[in-house]
Protein backbone atom coordinates (compact mmCIF):
# COMPACT_ATOMS: atom_id res chain seq x y z
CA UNK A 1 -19.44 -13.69 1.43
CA UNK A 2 -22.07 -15.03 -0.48
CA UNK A 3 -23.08 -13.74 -4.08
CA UNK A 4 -26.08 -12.62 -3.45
CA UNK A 5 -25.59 -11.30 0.54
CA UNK A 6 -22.80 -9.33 -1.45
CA UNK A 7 -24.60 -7.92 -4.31
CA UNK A 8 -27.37 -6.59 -1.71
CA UNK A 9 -24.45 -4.89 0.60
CA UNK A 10 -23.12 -3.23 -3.07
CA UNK A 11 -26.60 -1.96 -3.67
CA UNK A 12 -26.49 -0.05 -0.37
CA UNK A 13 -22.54 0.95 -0.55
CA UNK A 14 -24.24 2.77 -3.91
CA UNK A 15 -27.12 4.33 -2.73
CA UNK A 16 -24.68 5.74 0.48
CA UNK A 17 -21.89 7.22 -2.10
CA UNK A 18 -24.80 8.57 -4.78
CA UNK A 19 -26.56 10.34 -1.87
CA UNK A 20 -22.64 11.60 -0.33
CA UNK A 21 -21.09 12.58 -3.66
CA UNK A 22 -24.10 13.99 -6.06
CA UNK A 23 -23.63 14.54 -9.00
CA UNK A 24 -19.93 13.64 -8.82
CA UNK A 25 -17.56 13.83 -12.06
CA UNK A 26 -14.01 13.30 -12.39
CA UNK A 27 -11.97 16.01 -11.07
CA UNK A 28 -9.95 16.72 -14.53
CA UNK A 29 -10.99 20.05 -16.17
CA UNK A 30 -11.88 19.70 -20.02
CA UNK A 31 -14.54 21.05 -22.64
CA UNK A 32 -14.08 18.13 -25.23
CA UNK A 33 -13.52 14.70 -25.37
CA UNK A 34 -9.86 15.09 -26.92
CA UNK A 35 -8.93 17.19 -23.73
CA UNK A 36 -10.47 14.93 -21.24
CA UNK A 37 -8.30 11.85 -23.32
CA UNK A 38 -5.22 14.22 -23.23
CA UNK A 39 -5.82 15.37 -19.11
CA UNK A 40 -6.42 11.39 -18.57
CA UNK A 41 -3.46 10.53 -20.19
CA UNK A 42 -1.20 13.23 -18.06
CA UNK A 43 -2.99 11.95 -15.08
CA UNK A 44 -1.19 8.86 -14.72
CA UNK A 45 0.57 8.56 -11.22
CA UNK A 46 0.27 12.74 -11.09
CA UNK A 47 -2.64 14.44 -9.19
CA UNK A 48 -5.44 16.33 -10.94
CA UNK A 49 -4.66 19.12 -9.75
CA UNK A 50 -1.51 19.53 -11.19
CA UNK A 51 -2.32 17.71 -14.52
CA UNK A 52 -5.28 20.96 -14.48
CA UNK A 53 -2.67 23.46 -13.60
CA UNK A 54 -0.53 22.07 -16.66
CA UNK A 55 -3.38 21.58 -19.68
CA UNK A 56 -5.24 25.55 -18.70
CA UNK A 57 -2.19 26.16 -20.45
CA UNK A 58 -1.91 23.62 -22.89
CA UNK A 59 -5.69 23.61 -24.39
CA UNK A 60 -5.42 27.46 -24.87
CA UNK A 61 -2.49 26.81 -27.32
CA UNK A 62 -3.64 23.17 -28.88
CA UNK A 63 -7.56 22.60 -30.12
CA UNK A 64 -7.05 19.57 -32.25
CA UNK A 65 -5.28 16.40 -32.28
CA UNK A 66 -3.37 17.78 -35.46
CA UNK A 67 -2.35 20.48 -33.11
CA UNK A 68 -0.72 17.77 -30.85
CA UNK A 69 0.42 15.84 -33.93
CA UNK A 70 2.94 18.41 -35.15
CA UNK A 71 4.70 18.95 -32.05
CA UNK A 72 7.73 18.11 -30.96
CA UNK A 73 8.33 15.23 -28.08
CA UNK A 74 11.26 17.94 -27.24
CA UNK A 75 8.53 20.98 -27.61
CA UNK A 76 5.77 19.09 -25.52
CA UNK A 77 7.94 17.31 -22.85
CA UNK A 78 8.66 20.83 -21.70
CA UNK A 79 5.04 21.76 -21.79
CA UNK A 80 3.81 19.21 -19.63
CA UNK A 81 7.07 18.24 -17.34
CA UNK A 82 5.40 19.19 -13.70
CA UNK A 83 2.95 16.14 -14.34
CA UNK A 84 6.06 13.42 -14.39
CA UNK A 85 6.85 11.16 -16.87
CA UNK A 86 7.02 13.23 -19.20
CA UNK A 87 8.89 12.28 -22.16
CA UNK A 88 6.99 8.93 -22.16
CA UNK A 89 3.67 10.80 -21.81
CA UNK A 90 4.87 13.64 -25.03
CA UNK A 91 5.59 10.68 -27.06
CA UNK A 92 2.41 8.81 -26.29
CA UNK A 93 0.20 12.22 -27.11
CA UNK A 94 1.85 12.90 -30.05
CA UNK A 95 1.83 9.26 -31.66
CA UNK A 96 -2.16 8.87 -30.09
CA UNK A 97 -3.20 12.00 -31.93
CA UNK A 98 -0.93 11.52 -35.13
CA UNK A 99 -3.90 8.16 -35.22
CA UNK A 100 -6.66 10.31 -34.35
CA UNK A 101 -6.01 12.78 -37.04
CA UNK A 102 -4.88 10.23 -39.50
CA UNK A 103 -7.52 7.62 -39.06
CA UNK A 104 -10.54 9.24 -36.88
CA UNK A 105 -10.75 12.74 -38.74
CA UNK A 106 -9.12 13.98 -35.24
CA UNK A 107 -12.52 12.50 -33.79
CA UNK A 108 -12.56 9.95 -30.23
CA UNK A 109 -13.26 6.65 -30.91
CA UNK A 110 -16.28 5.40 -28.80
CA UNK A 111 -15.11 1.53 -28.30
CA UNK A 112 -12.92 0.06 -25.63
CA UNK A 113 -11.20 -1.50 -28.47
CA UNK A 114 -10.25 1.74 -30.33
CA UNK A 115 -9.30 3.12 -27.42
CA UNK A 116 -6.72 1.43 -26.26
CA UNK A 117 -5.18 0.53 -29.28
CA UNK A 118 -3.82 4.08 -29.20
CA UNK A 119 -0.55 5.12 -27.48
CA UNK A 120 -1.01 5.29 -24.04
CA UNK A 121 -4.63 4.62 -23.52
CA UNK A 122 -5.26 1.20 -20.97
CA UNK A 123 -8.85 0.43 -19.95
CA UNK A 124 -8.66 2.52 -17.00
CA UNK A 125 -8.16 5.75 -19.46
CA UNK A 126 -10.67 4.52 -21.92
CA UNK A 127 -13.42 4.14 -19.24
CA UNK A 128 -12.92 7.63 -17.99
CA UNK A 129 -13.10 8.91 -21.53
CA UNK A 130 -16.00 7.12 -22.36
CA UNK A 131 -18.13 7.28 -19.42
CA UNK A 132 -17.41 10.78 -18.42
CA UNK A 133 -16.76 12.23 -21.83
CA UNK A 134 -19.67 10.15 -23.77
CA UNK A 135 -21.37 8.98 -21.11
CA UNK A 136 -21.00 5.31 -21.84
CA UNK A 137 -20.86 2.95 -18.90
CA UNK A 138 -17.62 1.66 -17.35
CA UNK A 139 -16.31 0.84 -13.74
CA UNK A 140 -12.56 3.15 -13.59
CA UNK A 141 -10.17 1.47 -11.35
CA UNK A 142 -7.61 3.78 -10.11
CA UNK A 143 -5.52 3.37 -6.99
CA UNK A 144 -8.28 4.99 -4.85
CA UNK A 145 -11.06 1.95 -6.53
CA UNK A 146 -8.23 -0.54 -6.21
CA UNK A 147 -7.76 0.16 -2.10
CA UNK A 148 -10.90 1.03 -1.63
CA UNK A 149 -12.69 -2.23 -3.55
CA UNK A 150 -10.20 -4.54 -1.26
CA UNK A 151 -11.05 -2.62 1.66
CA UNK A 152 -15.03 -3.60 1.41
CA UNK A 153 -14.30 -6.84 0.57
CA UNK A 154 -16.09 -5.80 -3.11
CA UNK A 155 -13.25 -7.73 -4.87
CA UNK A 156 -9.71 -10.38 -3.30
CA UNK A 157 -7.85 -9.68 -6.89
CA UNK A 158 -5.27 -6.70 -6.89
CA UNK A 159 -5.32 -7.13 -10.56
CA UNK A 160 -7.25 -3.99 -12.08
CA UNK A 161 -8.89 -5.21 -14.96
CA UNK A 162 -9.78 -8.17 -12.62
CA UNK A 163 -11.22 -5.59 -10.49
CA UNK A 164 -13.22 -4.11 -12.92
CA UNK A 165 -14.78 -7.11 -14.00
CA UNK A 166 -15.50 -8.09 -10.18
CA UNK A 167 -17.34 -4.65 -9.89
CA UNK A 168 -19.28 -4.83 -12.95
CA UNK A 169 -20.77 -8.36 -11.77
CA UNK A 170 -22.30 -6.48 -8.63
CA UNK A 171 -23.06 -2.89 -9.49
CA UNK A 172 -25.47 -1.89 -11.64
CA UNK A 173 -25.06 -1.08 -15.46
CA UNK A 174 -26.54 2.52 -14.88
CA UNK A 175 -24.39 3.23 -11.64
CA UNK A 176 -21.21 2.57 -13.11
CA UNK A 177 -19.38 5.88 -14.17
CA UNK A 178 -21.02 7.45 -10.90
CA UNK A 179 -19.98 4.77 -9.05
CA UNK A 180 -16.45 5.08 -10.15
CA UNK A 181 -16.48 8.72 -9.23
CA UNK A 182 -17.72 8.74 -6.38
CA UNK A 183 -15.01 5.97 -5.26
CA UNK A 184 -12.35 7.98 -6.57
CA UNK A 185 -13.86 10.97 -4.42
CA UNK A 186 -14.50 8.87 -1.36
CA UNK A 187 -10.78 7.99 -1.55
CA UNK A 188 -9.45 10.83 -1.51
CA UNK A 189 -11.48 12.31 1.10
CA UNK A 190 -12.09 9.76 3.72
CA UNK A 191 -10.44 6.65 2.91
CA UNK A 192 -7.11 7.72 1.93
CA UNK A 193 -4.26 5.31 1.98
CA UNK A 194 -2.40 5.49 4.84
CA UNK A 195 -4.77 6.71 7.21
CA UNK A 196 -8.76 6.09 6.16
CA UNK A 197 -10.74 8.53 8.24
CA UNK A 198 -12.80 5.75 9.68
CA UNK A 199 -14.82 7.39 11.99
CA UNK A 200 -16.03 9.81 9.06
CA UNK A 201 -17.21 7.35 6.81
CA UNK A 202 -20.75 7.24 5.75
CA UNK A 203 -20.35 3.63 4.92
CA UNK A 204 -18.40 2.33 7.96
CA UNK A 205 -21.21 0.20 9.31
CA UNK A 206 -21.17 -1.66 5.77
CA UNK A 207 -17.08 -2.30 5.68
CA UNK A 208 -15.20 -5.07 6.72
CA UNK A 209 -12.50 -2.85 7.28
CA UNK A 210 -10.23 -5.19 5.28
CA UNK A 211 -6.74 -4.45 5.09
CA UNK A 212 -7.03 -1.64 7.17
């Protein structure tokens, strides 16, 4: 598909997934931008709903990064074992806020390069924290943005941050963070891996239906 027959399809996919999903945000629970890095972080191949179910416990016991700092990977692992991956994830928290407190004044950076030159943070964490936490544009790629990009022939790399750059190209600056969301959304809802509920799909006129 052309550029430009492409970019004008895009523009319609996002005016479809603004008007399905309004005012869509990311599913994790948090009141701060430390909580929303932590809940991102525990969110890696585990479901929000559990990674919620873990941190309502977690941010009533923890407020800072210094709080996260002086635990334990033994003390934390425990903590936050139902989200998987567990002692990888305790030591990444730990050593990512033992930076923020030490370097940041236990304050987020606001740069894709701070970001992820802490423990555990990729591009894919860093755009959720800063669009959704500072409300900085970024395109997330997840698996649901990764299938679902593919699937409407938006993007032919499987790479993510190839993805991401693919999507930025065609979607607008300003639509980016509710773009992402309402991907992540749309996957989960209708076009779900195994089984994309086709004849639901308020875009299905606009999809190739690749890979499907």
């Amino acid at each position: 598909m052309k550029a430009g027959k492409k970019a004008a399809r895009t523009k319609d996919l996002a005016a479809i997934l603004k008007k399905e999903y309004p005012g869509v945000g990311t599913a994790l629970i948090f009141e701060n931008q430390l909580q929303l890095l932590i809940a991102t972080i525990l969110s890696a191949q585990c479901a929000d709903t559990t990674v919620n179910k873990v941190t309502a416990n977690l941010f009533r016991k923890y407020h800072k990064a210094a709080d996260f700092a002086r635990k334990s990977s033994a003390e934390l692992e425990k903590e936050i074992r139902p989200t998987g991956f567990y002692r990888n994830k305790a030591k990444n928290i730990i050593a990512c806020c033992r930076i923020l407190d030490d370097d940041y004044a236990g304050e987020i950076p606001q740069s894709m390069d701070k970001l992820t030159s802490l423990p555990g943070v990729g591009r894919k964490t860093a755009n959720v924290v800063l669009g959704n936490g500072f409300g900085i544009p970024g395109i997330v790629v997840d698996t649901h943005v990764k299938r679902i990009a593919y699937r409407l022939g938006l993007t032919k790399n499987t790479d993510p941050v190839k993805i991401e750059f693919d999507l930025m190209k065609i979607i607008d600056k300003k639509d980016w963070i509710v773009i992402s969301n309402a991907l992540i959304r749309h996957g989960r809802a209708i076009c779900v891996a195994r089984k994309p509920l086709c004849d639901r799909c308020p875009v299905k006129y606009l999809c190739p239906r690749i890979g499907v």
